[in-house]
N, C-alpha and C. Protein backbone atom coordinates (compact mmCIF):
# COMPACT_ATOMS: atom_id res chain seq x y z
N UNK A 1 -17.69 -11.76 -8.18
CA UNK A 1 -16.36 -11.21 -8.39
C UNK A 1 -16.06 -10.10 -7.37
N UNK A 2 -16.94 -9.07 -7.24
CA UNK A 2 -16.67 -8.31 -6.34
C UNK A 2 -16.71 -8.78 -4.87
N UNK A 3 -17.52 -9.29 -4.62
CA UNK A 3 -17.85 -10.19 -3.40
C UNK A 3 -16.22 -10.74 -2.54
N UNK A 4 -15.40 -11.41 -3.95
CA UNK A 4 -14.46 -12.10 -3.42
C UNK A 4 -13.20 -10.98 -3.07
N UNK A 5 -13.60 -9.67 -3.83
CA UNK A 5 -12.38 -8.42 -3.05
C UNK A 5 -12.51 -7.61 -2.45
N UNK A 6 -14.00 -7.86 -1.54
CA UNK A 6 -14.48 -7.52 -0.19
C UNK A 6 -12.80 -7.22 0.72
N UNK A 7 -12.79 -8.55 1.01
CA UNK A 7 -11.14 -8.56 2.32
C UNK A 7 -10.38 -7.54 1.69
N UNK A 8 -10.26 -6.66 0.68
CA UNK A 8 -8.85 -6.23 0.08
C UNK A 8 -9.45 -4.65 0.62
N UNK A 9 -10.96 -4.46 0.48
CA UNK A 9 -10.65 -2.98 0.71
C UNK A 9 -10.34 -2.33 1.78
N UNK A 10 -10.59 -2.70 3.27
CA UNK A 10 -9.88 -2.05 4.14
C UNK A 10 -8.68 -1.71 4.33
N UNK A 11 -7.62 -2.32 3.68
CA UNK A 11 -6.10 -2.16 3.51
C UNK A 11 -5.97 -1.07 3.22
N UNK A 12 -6.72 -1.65 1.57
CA UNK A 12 -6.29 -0.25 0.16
C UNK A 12 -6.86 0.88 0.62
N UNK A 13 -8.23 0.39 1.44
CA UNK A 13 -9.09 2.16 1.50
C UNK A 13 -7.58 2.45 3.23
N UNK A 14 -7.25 2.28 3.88
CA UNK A 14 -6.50 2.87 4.85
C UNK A 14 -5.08 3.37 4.28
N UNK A 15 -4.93 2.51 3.25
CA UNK A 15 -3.42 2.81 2.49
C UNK A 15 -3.55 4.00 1.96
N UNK A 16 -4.80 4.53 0.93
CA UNK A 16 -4.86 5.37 0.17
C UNK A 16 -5.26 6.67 1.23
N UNK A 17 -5.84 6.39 2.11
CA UNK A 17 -6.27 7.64 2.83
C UNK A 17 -4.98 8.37 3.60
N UNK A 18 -4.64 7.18 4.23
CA UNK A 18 -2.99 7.96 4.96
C UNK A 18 -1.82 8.51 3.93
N UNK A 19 -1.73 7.58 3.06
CA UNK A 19 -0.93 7.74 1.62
C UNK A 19 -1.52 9.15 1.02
N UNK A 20 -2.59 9.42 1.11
CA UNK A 20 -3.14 10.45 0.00
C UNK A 20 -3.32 12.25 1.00
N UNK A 21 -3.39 11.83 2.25
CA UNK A 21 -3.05 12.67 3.46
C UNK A 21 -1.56 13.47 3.18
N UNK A 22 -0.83 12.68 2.93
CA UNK A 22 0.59 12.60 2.84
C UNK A 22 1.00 13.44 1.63
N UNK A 23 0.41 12.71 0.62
CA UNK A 23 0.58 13.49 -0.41
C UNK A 23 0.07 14.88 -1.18
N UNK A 24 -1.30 14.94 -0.41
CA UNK A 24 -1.95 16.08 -0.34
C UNK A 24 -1.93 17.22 -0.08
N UNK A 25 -1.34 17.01 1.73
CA UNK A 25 -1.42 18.41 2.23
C UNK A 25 -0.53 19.64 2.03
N UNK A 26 0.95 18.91 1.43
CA UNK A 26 1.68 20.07 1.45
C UNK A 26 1.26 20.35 -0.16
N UNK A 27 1.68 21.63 -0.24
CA UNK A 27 1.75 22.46 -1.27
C UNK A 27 2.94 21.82 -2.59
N UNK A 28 2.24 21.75 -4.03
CA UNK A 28 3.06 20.72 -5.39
C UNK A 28 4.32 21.30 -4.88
N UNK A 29 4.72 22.55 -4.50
CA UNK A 29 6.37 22.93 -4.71
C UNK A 29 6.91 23.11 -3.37
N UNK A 30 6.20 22.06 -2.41
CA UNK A 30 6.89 21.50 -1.34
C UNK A 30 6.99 19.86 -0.88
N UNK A 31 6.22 19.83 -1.52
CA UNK A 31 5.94 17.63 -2.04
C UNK A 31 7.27 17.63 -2.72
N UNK A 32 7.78 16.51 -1.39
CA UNK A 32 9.35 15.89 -1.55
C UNK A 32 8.94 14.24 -2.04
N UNK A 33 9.10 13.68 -3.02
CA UNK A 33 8.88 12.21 -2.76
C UNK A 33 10.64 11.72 -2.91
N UNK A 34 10.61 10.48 -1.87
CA UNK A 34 9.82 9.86 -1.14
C UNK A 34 9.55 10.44 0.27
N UNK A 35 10.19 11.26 0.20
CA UNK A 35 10.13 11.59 1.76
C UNK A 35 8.94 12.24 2.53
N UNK A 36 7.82 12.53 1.34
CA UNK A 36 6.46 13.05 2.04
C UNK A 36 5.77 11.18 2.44
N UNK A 37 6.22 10.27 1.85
CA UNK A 37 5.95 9.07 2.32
C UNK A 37 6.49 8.04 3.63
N UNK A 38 8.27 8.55 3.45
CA UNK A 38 8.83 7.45 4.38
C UNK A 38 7.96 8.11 6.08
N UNK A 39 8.17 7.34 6.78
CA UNK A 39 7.37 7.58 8.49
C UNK A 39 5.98 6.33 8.10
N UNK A 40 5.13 7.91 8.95
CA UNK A 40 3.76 7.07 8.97
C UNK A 40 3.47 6.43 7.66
N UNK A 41 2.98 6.86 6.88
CA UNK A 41 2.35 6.48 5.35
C UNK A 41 3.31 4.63 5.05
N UNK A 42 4.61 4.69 5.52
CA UNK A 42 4.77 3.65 4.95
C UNK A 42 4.44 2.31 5.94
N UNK A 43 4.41 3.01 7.74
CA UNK A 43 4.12 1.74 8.58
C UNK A 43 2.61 1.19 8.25
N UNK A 44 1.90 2.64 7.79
CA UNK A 44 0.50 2.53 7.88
C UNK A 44 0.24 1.27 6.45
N UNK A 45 1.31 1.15 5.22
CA UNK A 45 0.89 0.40 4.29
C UNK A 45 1.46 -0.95 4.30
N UNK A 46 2.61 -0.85 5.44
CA UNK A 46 3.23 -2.34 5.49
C UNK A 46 2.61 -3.03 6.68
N UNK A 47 1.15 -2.40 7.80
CA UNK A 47 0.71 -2.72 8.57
C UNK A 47 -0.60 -3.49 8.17
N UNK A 48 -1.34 -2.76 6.63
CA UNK A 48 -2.81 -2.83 5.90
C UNK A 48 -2.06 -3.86 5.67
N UNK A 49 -1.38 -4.08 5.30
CA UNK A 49 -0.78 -5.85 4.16
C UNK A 49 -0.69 -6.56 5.25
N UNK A 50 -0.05 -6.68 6.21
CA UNK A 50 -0.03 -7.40 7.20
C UNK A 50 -1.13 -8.04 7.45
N UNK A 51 -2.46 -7.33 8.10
CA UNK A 51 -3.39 -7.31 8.65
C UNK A 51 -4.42 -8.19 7.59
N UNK A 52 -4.46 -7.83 6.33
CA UNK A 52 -5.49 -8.19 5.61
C UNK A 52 -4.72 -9.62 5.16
N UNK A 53 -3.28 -9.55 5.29
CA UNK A 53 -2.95 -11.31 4.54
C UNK A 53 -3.29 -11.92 5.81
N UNK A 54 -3.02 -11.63 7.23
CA UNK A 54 -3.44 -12.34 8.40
C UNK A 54 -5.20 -12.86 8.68
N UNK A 55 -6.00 -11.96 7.68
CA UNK A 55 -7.11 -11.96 8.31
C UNK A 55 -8.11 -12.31 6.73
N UNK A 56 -7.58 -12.75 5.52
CA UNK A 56 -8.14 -13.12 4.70
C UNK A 56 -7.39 -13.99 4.15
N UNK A 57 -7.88 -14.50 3.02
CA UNK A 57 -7.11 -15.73 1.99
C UNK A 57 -6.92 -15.66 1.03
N UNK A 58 -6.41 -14.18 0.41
CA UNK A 58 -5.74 -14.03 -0.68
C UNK A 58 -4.52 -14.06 -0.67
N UNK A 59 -3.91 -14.11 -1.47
CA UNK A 59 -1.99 -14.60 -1.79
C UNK A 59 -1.47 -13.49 -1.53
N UNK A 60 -0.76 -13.45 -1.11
CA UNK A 60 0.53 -12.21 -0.82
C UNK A 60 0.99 -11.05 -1.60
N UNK A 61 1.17 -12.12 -3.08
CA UNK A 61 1.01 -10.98 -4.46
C UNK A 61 -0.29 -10.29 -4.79
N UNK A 62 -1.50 -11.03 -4.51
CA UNK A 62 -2.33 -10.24 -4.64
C UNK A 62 -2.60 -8.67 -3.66
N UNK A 63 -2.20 -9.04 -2.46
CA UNK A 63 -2.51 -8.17 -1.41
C UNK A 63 -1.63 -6.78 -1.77
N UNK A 64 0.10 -7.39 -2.04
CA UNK A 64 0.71 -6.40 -2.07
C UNK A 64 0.61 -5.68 -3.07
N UNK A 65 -0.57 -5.82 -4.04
CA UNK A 65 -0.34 -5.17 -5.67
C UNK A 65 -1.57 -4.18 -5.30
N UNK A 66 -2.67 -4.86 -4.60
CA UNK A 66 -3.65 -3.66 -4.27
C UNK A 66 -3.07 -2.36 -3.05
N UNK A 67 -2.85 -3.22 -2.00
CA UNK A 67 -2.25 -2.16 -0.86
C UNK A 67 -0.97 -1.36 -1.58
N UNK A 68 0.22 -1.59 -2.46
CA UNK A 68 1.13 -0.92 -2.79
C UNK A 68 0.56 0.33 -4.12
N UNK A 69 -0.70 -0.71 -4.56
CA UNK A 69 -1.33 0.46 -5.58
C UNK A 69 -2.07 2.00 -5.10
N UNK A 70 -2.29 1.65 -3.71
CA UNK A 70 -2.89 3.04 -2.98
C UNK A 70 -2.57 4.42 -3.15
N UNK A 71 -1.31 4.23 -2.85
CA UNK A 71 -0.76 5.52 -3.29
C UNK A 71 -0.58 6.17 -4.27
N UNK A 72 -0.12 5.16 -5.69
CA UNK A 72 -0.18 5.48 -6.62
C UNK A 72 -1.34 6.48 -6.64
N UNK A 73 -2.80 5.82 -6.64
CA UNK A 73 -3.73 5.94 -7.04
C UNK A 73 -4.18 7.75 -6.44
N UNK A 74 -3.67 7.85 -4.81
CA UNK A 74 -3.65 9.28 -4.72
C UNK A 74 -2.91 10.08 -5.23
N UNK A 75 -1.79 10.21 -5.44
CA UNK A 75 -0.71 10.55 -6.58
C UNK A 75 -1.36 10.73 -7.78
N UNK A 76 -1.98 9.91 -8.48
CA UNK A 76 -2.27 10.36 -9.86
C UNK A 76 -3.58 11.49 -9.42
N UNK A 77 -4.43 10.78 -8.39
CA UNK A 77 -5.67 11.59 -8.69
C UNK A 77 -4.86 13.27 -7.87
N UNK A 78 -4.24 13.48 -7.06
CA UNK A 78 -3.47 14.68 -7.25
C UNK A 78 -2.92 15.47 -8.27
N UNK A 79 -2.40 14.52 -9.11
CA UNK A 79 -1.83 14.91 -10.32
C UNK A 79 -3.02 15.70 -11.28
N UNK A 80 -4.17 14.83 -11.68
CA UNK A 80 -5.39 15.32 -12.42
C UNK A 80 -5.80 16.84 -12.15
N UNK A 81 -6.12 16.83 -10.96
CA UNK A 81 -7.10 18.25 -10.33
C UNK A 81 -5.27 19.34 -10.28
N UNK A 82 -4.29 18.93 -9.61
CA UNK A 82 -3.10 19.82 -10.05
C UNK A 82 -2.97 20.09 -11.66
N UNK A 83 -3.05 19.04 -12.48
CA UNK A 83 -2.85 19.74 -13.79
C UNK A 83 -4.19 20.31 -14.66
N UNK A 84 -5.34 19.75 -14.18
CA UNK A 84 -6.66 20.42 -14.11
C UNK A 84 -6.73 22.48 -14.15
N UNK A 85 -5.85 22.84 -13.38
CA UNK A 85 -5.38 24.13 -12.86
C UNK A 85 -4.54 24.50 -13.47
N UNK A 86 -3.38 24.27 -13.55
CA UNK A 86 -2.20 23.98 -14.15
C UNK A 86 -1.64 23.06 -15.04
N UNK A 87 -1.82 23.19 -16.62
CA UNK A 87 -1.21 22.18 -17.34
C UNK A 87 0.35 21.71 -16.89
N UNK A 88 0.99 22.74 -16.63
CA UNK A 88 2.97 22.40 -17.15
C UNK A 88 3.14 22.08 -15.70
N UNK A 89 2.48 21.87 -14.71
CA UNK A 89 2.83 21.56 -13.22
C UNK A 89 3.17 19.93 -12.82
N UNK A 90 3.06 18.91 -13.32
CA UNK A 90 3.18 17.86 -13.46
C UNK A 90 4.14 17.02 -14.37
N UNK A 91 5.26 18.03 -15.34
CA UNK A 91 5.68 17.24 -16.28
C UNK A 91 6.33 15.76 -15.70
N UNK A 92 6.61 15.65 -14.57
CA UNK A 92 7.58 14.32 -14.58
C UNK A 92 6.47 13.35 -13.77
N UNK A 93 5.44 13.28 -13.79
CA UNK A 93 4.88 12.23 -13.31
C UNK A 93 4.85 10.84 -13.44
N UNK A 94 5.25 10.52 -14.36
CA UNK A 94 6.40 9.45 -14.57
C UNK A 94 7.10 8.69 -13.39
N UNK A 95 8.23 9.70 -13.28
CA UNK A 95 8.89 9.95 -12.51
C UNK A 95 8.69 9.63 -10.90
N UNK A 96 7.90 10.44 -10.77
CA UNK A 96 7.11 10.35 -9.48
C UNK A 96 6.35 9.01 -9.37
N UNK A 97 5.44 8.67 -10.41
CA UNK A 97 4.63 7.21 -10.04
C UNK A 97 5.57 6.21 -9.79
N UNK A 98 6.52 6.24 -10.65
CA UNK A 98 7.48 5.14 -10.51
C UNK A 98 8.71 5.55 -8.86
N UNK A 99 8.61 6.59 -8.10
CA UNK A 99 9.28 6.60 -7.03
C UNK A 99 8.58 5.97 -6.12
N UNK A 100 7.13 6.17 -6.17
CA UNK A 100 6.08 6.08 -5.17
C UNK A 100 6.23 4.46 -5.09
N UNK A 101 5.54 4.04 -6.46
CA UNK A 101 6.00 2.54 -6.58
C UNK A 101 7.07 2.00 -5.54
N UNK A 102 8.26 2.22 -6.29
CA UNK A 102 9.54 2.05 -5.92
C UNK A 102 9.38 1.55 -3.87
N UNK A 103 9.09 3.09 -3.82
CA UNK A 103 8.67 2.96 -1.89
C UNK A 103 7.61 2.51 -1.46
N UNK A 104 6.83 2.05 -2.13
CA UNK A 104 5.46 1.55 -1.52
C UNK A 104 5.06 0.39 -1.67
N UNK A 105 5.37 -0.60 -3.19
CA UNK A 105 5.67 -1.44 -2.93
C UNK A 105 6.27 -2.71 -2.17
N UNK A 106 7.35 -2.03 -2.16
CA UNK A 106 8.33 -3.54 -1.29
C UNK A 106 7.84 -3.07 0.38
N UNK A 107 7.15 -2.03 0.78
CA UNK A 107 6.43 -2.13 2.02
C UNK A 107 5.36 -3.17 2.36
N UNK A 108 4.35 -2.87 1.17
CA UNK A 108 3.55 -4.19 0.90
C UNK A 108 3.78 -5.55 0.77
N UNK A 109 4.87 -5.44 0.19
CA UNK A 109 4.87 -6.82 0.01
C UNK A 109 5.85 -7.55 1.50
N UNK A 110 6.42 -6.51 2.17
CA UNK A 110 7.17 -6.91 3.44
C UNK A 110 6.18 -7.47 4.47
N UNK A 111 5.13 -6.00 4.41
CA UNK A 111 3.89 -6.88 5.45
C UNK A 111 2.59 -7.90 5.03
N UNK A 112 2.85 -8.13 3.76
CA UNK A 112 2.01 -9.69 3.39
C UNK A 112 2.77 -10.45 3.34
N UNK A 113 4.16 -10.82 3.26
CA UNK A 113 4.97 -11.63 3.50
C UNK A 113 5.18 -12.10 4.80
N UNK A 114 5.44 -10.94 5.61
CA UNK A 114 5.46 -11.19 7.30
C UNK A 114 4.26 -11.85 7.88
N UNK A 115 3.53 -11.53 7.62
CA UNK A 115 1.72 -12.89 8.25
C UNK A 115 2.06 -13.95 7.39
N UNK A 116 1.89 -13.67 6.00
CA UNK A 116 2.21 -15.12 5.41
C UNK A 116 3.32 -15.90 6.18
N UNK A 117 4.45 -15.32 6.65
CA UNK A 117 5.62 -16.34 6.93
C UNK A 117 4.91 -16.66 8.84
N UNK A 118 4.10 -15.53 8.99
CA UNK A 118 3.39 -15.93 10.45
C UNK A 118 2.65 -17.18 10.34
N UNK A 119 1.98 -17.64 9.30
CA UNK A 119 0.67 -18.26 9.06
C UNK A 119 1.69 -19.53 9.01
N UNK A 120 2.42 -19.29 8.14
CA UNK A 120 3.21 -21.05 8.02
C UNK A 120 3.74 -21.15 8.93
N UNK A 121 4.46 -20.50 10.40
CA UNK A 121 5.08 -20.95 11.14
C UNK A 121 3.73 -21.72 12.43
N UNK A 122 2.66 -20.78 12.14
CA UNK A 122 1.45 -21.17 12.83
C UNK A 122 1.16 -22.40 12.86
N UNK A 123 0.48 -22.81 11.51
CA UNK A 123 0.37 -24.09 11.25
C UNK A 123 1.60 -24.98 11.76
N UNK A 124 2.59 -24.79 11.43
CA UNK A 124 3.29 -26.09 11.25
C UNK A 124 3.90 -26.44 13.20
N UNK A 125 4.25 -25.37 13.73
CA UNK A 125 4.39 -25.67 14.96
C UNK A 125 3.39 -25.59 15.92
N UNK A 126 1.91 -24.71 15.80
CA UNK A 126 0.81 -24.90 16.68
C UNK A 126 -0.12 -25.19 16.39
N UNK A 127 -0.13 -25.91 15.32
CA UNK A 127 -1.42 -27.03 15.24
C UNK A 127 -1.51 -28.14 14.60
N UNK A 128 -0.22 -28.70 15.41
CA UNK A 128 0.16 -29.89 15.34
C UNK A 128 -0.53 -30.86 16.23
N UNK A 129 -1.27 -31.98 15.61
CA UNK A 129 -1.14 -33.15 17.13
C UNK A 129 -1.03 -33.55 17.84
N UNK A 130 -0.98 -33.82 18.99
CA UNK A 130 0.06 -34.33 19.62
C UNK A 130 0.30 -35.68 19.25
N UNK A 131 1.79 -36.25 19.25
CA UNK A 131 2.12 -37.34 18.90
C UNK A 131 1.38 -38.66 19.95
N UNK A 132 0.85 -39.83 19.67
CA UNK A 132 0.78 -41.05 20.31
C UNK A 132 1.80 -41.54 21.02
């Protein structure tokens, strides 16, 4: 089982590190979302989807649910050690997971879609036969 989501972690581990860079460095009461995301963080997660649907054989939905989950995943673990310190510093996290979502998602799924739609144009026009 694990074996077979080998291909997925270089995405997610590059998604979450640039994603979690992003979300990290500035200070809770200067973290704008989405906008500590839009730029790098989002080429860097619609590039991991790209790359890993081009270069493995998992489905598109699968790719984009791990690579779009990255961020989340720094986001919350920000959230923990911030309210770790501070209980009342986090009330809308909610809020926030579901913005992050919102922007990080349909990145993912743009660049596993884009190889996927690479892969079928591949096949069907360059490695074709040649006719008799």
């Amino acid at each position: 089982m694990i074996k077979h989501l080998l291909p997925l972690l270089p995405g997610s581990i590059m998604a979450f590190m640039v994603s979690g860079v992003a979300i990290w460095l500035p200070a809770y009461s200067d973290l704008s979302l989405p906008n500590a995301l839009i730029g790098y963080p989002l080429w860097v997660i619609l590039l991991s989807a790209f790359f890993t649907k081009l270069f493995s054989k998992h489905g598109a939905v699968i790719i984009s649910l791990s690579i779009g989950a990255a961020p989340l995943v720094a986001y919350f673990l920000r959230m923990m050690v911030d309210t770790a310190k501070d209980p009342t510093s986090h009330n809308l996290w909610p809020i926030a997971l579901f913005i992050i979502g919102v922007v990080c998602f349909p990145a993912a799924a743009l660049g596993s879609s884009l190889a996927w739609f690479l892969d079928i144009v591949r096949k069907k026009y360059l490695d074709e036969k040649p006719h008799s």
